[in-house]
C-alpha atoms as a PDB file:
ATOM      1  CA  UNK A   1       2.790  32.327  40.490  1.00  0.00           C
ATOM      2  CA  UNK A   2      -0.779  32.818  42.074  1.00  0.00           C
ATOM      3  CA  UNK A   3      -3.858  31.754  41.038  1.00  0.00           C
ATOM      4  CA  UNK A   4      -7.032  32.451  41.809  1.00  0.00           C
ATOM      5  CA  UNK A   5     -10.624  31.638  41.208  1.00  0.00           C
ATOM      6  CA  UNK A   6     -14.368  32.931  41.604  1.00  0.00           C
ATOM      7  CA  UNK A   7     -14.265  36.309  39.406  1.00  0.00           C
ATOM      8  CA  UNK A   8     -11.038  36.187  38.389  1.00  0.00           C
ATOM      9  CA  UNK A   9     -12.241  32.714  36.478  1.00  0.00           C
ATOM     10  CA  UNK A  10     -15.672  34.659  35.413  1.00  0.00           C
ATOM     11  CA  UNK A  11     -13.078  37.258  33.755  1.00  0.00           C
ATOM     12  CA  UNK A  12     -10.800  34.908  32.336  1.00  0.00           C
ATOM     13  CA  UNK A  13     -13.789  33.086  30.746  1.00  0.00           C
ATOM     14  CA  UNK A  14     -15.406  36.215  29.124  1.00  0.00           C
ATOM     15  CA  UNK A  15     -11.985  37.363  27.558  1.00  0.00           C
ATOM     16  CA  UNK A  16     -11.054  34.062  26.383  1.00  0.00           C
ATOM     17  CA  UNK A  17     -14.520  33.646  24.399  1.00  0.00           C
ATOM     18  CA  UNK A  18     -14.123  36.832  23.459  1.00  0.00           C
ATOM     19  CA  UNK A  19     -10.970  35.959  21.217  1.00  0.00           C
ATOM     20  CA  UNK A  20     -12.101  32.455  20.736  1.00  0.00           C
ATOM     21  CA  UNK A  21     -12.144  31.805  16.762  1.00  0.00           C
ATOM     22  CA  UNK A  22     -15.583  29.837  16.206  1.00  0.00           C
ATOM     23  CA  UNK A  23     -18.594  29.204  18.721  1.00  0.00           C
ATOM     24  CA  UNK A  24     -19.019  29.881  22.351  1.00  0.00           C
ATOM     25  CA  UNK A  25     -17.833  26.280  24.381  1.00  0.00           C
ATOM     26  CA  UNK A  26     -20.199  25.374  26.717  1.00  0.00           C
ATOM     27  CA  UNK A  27     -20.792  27.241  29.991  1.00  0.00           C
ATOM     28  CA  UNK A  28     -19.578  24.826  32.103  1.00  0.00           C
ATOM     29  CA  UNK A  29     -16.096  24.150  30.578  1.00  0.00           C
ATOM     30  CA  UNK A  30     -12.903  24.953  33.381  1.00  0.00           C
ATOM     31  CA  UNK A  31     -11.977  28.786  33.489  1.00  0.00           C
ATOM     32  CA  UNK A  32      -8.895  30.212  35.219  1.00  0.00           C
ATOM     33  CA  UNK A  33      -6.598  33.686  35.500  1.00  0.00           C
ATOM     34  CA  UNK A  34      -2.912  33.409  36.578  1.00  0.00           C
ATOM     35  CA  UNK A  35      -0.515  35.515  37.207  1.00  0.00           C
ATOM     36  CA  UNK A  36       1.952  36.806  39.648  1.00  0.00           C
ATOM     37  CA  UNK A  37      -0.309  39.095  41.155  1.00  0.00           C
ATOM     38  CA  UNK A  38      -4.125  39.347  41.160  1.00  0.00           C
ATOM     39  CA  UNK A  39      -6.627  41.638  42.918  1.00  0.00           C
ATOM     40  CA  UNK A  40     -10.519  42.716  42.523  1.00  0.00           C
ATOM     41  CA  UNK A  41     -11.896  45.754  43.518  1.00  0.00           C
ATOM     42  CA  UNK A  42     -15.393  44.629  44.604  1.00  0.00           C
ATOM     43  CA  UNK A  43     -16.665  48.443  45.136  1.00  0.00           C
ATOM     44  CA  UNK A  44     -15.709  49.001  40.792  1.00  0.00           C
ATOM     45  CA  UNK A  45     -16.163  45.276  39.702  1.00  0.00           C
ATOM     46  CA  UNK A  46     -12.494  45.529  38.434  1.00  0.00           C
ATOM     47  CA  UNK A  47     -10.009  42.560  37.940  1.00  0.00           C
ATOM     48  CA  UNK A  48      -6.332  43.242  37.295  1.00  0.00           C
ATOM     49  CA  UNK A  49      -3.623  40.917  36.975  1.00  0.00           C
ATOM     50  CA  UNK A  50      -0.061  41.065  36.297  1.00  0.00           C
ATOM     51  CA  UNK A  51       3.276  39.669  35.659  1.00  0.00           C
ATOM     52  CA  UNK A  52       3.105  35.939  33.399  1.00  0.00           C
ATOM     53  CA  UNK A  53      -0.681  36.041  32.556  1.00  0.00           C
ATOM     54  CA  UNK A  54      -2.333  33.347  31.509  1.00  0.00           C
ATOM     55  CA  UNK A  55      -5.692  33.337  30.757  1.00  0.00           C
ATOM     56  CA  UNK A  56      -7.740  29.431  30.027  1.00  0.00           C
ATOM     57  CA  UNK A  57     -10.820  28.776  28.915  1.00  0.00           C
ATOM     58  CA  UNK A  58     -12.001  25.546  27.368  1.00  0.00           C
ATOM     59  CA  UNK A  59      -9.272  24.727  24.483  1.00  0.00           C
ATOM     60  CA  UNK A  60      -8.357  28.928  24.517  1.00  0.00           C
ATOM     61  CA  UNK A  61      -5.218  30.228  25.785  1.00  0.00           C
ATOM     62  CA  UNK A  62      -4.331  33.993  26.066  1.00  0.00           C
ATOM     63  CA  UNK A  63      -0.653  34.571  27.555  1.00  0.00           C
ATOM     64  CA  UNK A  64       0.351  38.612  28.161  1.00  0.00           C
ATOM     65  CA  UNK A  65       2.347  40.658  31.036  1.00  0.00           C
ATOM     66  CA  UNK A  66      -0.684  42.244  31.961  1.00  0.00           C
ATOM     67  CA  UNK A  67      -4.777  42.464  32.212  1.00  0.00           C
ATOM     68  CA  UNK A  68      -7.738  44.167  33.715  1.00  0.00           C
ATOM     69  CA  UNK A  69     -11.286  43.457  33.447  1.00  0.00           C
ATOM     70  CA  UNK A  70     -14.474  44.993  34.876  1.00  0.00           C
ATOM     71  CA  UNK A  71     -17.179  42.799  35.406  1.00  0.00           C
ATOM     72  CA  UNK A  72     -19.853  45.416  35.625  1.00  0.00           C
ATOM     73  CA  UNK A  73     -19.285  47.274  31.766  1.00  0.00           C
ATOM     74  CA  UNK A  74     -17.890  43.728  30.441  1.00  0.00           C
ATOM     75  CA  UNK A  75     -14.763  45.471  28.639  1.00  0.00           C
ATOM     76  CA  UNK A  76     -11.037  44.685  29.027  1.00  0.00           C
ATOM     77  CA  UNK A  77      -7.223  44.738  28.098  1.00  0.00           C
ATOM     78  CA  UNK A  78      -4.907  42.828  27.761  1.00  0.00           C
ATOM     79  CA  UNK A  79      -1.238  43.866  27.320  1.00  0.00           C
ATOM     80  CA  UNK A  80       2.013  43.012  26.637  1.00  0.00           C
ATOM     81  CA  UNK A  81       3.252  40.397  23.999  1.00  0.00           C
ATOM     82  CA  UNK A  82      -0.365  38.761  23.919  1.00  0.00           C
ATOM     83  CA  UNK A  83      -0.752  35.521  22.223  1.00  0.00           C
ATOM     84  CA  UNK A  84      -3.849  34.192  21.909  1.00  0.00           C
ATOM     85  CA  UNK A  85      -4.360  30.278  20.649  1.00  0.00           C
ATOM     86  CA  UNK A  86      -7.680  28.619  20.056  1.00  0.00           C
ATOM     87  CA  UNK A  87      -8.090  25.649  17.864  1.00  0.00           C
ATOM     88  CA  UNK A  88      -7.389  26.790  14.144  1.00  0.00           C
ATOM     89  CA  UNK A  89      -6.649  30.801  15.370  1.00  0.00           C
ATOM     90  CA  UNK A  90      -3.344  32.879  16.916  1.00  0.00           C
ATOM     91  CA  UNK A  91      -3.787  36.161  17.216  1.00  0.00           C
ATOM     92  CA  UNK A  92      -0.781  37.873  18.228  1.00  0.00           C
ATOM     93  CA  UNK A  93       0.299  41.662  19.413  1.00  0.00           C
ATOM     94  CA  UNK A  94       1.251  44.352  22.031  1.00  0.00           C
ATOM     95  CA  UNK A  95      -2.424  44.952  22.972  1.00  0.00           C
ATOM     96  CA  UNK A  96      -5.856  43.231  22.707  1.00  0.00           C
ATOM     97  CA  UNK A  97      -8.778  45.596  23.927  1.00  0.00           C
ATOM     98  CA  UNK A  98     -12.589  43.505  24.789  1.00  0.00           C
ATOM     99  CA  UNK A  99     -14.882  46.666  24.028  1.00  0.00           C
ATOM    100  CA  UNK A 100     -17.543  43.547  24.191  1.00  0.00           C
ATOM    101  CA  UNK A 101     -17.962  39.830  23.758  1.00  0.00           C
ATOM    102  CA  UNK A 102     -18.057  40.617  20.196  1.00  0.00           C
ATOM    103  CA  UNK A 103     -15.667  43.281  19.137  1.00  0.00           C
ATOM    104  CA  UNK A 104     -11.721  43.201  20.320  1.00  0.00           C
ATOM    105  CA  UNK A 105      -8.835  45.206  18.567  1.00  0.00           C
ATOM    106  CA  UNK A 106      -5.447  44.123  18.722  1.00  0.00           C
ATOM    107  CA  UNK A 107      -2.760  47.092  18.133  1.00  0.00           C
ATOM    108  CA  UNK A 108       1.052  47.128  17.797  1.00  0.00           C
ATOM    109  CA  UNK A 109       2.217  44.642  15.073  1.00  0.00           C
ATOM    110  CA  UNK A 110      -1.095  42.555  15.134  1.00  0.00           C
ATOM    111  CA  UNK A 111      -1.011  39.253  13.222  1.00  0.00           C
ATOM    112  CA  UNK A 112      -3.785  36.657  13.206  1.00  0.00           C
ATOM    113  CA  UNK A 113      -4.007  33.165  11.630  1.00  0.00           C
ATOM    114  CA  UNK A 114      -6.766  31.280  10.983  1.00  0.00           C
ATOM    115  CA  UNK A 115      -7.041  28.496   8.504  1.00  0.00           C
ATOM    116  CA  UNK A 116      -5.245  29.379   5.466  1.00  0.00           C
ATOM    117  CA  UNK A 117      -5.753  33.037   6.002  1.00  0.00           C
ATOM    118  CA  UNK A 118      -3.017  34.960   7.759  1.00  0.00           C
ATOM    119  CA  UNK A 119      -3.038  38.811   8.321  1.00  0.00           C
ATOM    120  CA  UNK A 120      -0.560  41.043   9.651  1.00  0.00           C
ATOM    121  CA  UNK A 121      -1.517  45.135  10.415  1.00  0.00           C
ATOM    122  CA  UNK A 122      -0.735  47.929  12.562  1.00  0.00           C
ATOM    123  CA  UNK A 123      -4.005  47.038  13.919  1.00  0.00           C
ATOM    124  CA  UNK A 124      -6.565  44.527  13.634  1.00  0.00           C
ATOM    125  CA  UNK A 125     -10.378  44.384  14.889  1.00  0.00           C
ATOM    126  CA  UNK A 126     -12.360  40.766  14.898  1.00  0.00           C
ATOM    127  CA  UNK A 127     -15.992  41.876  14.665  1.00  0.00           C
ATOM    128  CA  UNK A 128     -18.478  38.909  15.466  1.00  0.00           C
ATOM    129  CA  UNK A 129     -15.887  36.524  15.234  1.00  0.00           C
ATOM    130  CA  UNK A 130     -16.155  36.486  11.646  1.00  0.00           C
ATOM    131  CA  UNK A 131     -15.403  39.903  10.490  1.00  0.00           C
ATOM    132  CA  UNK A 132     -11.414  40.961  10.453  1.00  0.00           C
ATOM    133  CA  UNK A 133     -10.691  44.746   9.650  1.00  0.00           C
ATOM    134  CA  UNK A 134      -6.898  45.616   9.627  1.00  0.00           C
ATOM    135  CA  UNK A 135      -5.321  49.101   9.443  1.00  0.00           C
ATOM    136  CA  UNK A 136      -1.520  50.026   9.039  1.00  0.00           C
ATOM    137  CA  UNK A 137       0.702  48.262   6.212  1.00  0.00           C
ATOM    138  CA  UNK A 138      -2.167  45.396   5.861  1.00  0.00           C
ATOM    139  CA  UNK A 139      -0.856  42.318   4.074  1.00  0.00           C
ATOM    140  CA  UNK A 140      -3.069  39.446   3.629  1.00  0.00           C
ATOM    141  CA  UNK A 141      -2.475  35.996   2.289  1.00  0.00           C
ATOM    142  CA  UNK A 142      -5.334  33.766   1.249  1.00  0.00           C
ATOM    143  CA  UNK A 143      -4.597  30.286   0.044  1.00  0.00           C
ATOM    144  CA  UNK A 144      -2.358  31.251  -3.054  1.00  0.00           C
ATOM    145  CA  UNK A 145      -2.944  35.175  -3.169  1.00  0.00           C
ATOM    146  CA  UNK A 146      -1.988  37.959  -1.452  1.00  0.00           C
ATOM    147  CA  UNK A 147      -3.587  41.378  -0.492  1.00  0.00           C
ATOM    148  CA  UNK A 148      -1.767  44.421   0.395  1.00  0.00           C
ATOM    149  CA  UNK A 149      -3.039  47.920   0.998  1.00  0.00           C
ATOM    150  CA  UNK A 150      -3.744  50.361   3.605  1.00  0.00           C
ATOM    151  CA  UNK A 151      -6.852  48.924   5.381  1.00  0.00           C
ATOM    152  CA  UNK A 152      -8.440  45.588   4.203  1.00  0.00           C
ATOM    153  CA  UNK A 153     -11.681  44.260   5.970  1.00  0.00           C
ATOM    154  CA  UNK A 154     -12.610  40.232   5.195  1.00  0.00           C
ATOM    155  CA  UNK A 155     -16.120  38.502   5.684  1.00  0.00           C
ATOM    156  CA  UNK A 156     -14.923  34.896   6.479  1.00  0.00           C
ATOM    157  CA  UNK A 157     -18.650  33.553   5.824  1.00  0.00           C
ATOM    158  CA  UNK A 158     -18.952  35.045   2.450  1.00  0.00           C
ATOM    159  CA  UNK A 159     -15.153  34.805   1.768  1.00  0.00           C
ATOM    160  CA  UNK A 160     -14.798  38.012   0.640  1.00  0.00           C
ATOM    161  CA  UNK A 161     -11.993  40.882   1.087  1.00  0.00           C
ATOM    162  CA  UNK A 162     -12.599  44.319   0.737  1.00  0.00           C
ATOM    163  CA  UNK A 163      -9.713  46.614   0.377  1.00  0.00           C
ATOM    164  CA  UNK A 164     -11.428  50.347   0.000  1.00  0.00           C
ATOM    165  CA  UNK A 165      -8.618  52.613  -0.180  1.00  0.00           C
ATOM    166  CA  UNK A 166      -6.423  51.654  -2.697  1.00  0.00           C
ATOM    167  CA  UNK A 167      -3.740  48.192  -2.978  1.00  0.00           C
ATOM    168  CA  UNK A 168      -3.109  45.454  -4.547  1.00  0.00           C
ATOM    169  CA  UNK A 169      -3.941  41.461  -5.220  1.00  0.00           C
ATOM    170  CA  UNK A 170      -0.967  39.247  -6.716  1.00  0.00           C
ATOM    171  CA  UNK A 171      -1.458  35.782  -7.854  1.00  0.00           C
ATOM    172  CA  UNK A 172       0.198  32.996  -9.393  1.00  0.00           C
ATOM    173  CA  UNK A 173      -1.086  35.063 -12.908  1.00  0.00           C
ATOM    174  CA  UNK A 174       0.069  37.682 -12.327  1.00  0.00           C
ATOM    175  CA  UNK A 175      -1.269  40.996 -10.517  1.00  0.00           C
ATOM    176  CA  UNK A 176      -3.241  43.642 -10.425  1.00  0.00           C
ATOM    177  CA  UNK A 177      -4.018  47.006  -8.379  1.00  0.00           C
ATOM    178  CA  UNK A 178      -6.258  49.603  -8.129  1.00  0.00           C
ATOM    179  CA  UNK A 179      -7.620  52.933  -6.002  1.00  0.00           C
ATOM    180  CA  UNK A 180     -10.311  50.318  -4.499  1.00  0.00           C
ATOM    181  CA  UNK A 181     -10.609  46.245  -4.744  1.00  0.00           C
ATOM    182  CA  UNK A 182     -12.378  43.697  -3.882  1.00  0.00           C
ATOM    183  CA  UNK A 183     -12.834  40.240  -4.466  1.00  0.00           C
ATOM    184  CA  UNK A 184     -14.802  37.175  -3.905  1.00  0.00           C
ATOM    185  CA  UNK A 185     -12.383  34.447  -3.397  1.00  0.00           C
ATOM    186  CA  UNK A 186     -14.505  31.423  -3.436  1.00  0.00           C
ATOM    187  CA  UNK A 187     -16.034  32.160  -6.748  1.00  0.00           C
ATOM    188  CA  UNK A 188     -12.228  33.829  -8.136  1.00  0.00           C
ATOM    189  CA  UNK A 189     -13.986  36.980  -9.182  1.00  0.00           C
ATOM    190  CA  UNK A 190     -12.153  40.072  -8.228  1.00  0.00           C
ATOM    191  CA  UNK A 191     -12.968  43.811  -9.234  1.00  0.00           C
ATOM    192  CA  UNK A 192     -10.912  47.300  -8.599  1.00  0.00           C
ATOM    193  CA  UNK A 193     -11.716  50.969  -9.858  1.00  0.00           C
ATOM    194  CA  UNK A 194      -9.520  53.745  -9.529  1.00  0.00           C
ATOM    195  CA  UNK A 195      -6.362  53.603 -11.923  1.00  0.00           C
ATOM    196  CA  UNK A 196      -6.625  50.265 -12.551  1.00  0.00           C
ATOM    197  CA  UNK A 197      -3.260  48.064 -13.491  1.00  0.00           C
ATOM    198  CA  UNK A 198      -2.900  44.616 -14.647  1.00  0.00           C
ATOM    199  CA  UNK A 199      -0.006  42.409 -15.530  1.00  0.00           C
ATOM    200  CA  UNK A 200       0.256  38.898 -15.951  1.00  0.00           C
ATOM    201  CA  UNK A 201       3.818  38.295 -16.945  1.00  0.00           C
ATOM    202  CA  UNK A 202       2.744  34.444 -17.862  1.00  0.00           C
ATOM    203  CA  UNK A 203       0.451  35.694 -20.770  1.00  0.00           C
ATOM    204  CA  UNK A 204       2.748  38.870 -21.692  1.00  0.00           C
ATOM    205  CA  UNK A 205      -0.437  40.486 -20.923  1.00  0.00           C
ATOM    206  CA  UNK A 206      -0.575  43.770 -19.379  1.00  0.00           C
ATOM    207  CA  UNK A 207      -3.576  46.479 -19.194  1.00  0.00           C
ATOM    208  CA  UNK A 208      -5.400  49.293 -17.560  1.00  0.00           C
ATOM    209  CA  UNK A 209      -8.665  50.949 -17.724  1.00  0.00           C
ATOM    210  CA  UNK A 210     -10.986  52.768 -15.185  1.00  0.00           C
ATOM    211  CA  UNK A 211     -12.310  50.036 -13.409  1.00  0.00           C
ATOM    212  CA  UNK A 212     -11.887  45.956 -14.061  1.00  0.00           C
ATOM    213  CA  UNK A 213     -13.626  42.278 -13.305  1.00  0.00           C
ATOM    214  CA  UNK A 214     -11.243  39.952 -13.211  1.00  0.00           C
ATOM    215  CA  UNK A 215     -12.712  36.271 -13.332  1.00  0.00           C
ATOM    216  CA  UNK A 216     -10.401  33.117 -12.721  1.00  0.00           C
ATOM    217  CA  UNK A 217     -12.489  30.664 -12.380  1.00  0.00           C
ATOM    218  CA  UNK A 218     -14.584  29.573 -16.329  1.00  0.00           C
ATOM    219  CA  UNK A 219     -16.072  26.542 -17.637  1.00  0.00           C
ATOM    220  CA  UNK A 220     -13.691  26.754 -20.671  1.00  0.00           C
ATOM    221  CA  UNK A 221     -10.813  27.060 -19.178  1.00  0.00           C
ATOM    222  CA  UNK A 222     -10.302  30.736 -19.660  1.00  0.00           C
ATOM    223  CA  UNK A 223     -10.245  33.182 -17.160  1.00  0.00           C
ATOM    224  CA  UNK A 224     -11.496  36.484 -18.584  1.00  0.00           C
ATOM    225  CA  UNK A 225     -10.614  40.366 -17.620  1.00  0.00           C
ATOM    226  CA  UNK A 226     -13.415  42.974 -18.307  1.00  0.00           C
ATOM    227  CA  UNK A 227     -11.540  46.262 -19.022  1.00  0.00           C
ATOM    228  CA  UNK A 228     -13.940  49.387 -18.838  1.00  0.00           C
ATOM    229  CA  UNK A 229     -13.402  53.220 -19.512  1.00  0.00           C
ATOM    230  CA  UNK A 230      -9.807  54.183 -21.411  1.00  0.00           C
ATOM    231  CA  UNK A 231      -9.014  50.569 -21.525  1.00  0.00           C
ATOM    232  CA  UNK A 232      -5.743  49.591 -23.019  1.00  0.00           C
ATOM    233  CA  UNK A 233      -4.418  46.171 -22.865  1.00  0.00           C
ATOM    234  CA  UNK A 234      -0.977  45.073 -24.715  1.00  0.00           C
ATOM    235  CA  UNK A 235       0.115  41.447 -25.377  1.00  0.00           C
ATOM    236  CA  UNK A 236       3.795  41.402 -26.618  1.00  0.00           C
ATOM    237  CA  UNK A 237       4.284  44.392 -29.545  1.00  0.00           C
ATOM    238  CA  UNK A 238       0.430  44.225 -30.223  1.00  0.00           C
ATOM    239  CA  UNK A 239      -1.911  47.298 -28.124  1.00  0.00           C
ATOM    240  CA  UNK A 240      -5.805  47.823 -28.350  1.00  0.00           C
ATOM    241  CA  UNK A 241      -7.410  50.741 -26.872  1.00  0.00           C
ATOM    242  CA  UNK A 242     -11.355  50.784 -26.378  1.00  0.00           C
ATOM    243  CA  UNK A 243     -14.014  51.937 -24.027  1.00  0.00           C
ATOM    244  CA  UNK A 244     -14.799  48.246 -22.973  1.00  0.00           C
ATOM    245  CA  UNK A 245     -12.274  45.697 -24.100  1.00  0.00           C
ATOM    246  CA  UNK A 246     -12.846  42.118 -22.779  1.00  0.00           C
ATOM    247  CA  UNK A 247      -9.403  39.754 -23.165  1.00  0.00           C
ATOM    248  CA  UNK A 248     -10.178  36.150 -22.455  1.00  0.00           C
ATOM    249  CA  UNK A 249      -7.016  34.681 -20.876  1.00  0.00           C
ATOM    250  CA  UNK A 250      -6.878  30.396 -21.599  1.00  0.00           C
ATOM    251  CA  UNK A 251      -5.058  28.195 -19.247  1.00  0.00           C
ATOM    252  CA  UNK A 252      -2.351  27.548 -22.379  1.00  0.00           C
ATOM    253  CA  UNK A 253      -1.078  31.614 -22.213  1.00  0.00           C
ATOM    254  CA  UNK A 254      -2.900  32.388 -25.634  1.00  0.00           C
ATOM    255  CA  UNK A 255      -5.191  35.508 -25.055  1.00  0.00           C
ATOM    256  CA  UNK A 256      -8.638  36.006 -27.305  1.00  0.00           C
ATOM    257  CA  UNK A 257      -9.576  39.614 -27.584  1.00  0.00           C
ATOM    258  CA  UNK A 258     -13.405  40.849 -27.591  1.00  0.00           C
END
């Protein structure tokens, strides 16, 4: 194992805050690059290292076969098995790209963990450290609910997933999907349009309509679904049909119908 210092510290510090999860550490906190073999190209400002890399920066850790850097445009890769640990976040796959100290993509059965979020993707992007857009077979799981669908992009700030072309969110309640969905998980609001589907085998409830608002979260007690366009809901042997149909769903499994 060799180790070296000087750039190869400079690069291991910009693509470790690049995948950190939360703010920039302070400038001054202890950078290094190892690996089994090391070399900078002064004349094209790039770094590459490989065999065992393992990249450390402040309380970040990113561990892959191999990397290269350029100093001058600031972009890198990283390949081969890459974990990458920093306080509350793992991110894990084949291949993390740096396009720039805020944008890397992860390809290759990307996974990332953070908090009580965890999302798993063909690929995965991390946007201003706060953004997360995954591609490919996306399943995400948020507290007690789970997202699946082909791409699905979540604002941790606002706490809010968007999941634009079509999938579904299951609950505790039940589930529902939809051509496109999106929900605001802090307030429990969540809304889909597109061949909407709900079922909530607690309440025997099950319905459809054009688009839907789902709210989980009342003063009441009730949660309430706002059916609109062809909306249809059934509740054992009984069915209602309507243009707008609002079914107010109480925490004891007894439905009110409006």
């Amino acid at each position: 194992m060799t180790k070296r210092k000087g750039y190869a510290a400079l690069a291991a510090a910009v693509l470790a805050m690049a995948l950190n999860a939360g703010s920039l550490q302070a400038a001054d906190e202890a950078a290094s690059l190892e690996g089994d073999s090391i070399s900078y190209d002064m004349a094209t400002g790039v770094i590459t290292a490989q065999g065992d890399i393992l990249l450390k920066y402040g309380t970040t850790r990113v561990a892959g076969a191999k990397a290269s850097y350029n100093t001058k445009t600031q972009q890198g890769e990283i390949t081969g098995g890459v974990i990458a640990v920093r306080d509350a976040m793992r991110l894990t796959a084949q291949t993390v790209t740096l396009e720039s100290a805020d944008a890397i993509h992860a390809t290759g059965g990307a996974e990332v963990t953070k908090d009580d979020l965890h999302m798993s993707a063909a690929s995965l992007s991390v946007f201003d450290k706060d953004r997360y857009v995954a591609e490919g077979d996306v399943r995400a799981v948020k507290a007690d609910k789970t997202f699946t669908g082909a791409r699905a992009e979540f604002t941790q700030s606002a706490n809010y997933m968007l999941i634009p072309a079509g999938g579904t969110v299951t609950t505790a309640d039940g589930a529902f999907t939809a051509d496109r969905m999106e929900g605001w998980l802090t307030e429990e609001h969540y809304r889909g349009a597109g061949n909407v589907h709900v079922v909530s085998p607690p309440r025997s409830f099950e319905g459809g309509g054009d688009t839907v608002d789902y709210f989980a979260k009342a003063e009441d007690g009730k949660g309430k679904c706002v059916l609109d366009g062809n909306a249809w809901a059934y509740q054992g042997n009984n069915m209602l049909k309507s243009k707008h149909l609002t079914v107010y769903l109480a925490n004891t499994g007894e439905l009110a119908v409006e």
